[in-house]
Protein backbone atom coordinates (compact mmCIF):
# COMPACT_ATOMS: atom_id res chain seq x y z
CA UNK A 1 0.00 0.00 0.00
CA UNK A 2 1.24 3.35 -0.87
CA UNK A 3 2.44 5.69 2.04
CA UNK A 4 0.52 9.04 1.92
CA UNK A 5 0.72 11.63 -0.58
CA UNK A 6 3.38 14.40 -0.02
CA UNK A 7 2.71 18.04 -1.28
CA UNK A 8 4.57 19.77 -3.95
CA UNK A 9 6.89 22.38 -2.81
CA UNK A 10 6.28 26.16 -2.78
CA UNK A 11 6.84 28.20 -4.74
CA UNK A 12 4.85 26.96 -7.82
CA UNK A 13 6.75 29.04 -10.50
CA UNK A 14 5.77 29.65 -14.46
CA UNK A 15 8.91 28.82 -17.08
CA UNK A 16 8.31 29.51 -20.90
CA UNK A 17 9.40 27.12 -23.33
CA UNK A 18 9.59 27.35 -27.12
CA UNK A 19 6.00 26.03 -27.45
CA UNK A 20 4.84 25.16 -23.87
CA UNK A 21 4.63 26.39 -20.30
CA UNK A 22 5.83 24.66 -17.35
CA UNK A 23 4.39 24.95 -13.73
CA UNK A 24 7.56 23.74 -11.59
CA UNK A 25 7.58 23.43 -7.57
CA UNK A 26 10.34 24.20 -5.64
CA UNK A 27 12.02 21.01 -6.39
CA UNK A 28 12.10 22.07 -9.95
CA UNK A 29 9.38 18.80 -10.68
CA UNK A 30 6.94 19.91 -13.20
CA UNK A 31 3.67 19.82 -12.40
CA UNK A 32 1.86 20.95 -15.64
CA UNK A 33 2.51 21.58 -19.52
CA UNK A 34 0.49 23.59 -20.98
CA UNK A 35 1.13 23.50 -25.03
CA UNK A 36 1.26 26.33 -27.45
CA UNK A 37 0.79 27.35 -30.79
CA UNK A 38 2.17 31.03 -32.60
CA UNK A 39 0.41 30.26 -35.88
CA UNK A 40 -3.41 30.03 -36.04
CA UNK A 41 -3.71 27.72 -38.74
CA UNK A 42 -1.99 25.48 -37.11
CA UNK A 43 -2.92 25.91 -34.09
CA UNK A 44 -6.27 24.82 -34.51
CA UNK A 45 -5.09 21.60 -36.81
CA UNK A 46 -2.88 20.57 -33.39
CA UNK A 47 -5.21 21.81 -30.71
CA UNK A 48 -2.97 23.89 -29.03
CA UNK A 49 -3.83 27.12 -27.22
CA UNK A 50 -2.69 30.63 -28.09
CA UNK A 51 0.57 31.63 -26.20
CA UNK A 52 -1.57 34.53 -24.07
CA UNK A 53 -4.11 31.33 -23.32
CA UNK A 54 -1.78 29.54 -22.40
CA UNK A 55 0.26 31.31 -20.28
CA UNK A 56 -3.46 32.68 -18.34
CA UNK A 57 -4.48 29.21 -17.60
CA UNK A 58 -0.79 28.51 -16.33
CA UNK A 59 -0.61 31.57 -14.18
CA UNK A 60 -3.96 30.49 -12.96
CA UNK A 61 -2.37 26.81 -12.20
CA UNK A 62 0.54 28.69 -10.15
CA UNK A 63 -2.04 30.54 -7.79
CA UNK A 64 -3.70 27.19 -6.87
CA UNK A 65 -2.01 26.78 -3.54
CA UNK A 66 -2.53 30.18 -2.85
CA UNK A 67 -6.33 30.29 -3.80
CA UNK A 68 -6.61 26.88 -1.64
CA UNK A 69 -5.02 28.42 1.53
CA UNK A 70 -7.90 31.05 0.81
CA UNK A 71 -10.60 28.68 1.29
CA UNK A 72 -9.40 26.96 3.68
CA UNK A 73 -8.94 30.14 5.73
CA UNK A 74 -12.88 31.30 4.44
CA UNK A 75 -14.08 27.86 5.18
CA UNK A 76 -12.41 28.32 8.89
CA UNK A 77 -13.82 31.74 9.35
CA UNK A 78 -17.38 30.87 8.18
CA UNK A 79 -17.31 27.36 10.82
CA UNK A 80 -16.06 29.13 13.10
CA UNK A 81 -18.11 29.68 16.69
CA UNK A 82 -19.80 33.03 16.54
């Protein structure tokens, strides 16, 4: 049986590749790809995302600890004893 899951390190950090984005943790262990494409045309033909797409939904992957922590601290607040 597999021992329990560890977390990723923080920082989550964005790095830029030719064609791709990377989400690395601290550890430099990437965590997501997310794949690009420059020229339309082709882009649709390979299902790739525009580079600003891209690099939104990556940013938005980078802020998911951070938007976690949040609930966790709204989900506290609101169970809280008044």
């Amino acid at each position: 049986m597999p021992g329990p899951a560890k977390p990723f390190r923080q920082p989550w950090t964005l790095v830029e590749h030719d064609e791709s984005f990377a989400v690395v943790d601290a550890s430099n262990t990437a965590l997501a790809l997310i794949y690009f494409k420059e020229e339309s045309g082709r882009r649709s033909s390979m299902r790739r995302l525009s580079r600003e797409d891209a690099r939104r939904l990556a940013t938005q992957v980078v802020r998911l600890p951070e938007l976690l922590e949040e609930l966790k601290q709204h989900r506290a607040a609101r169970d809280a004893p008044a």
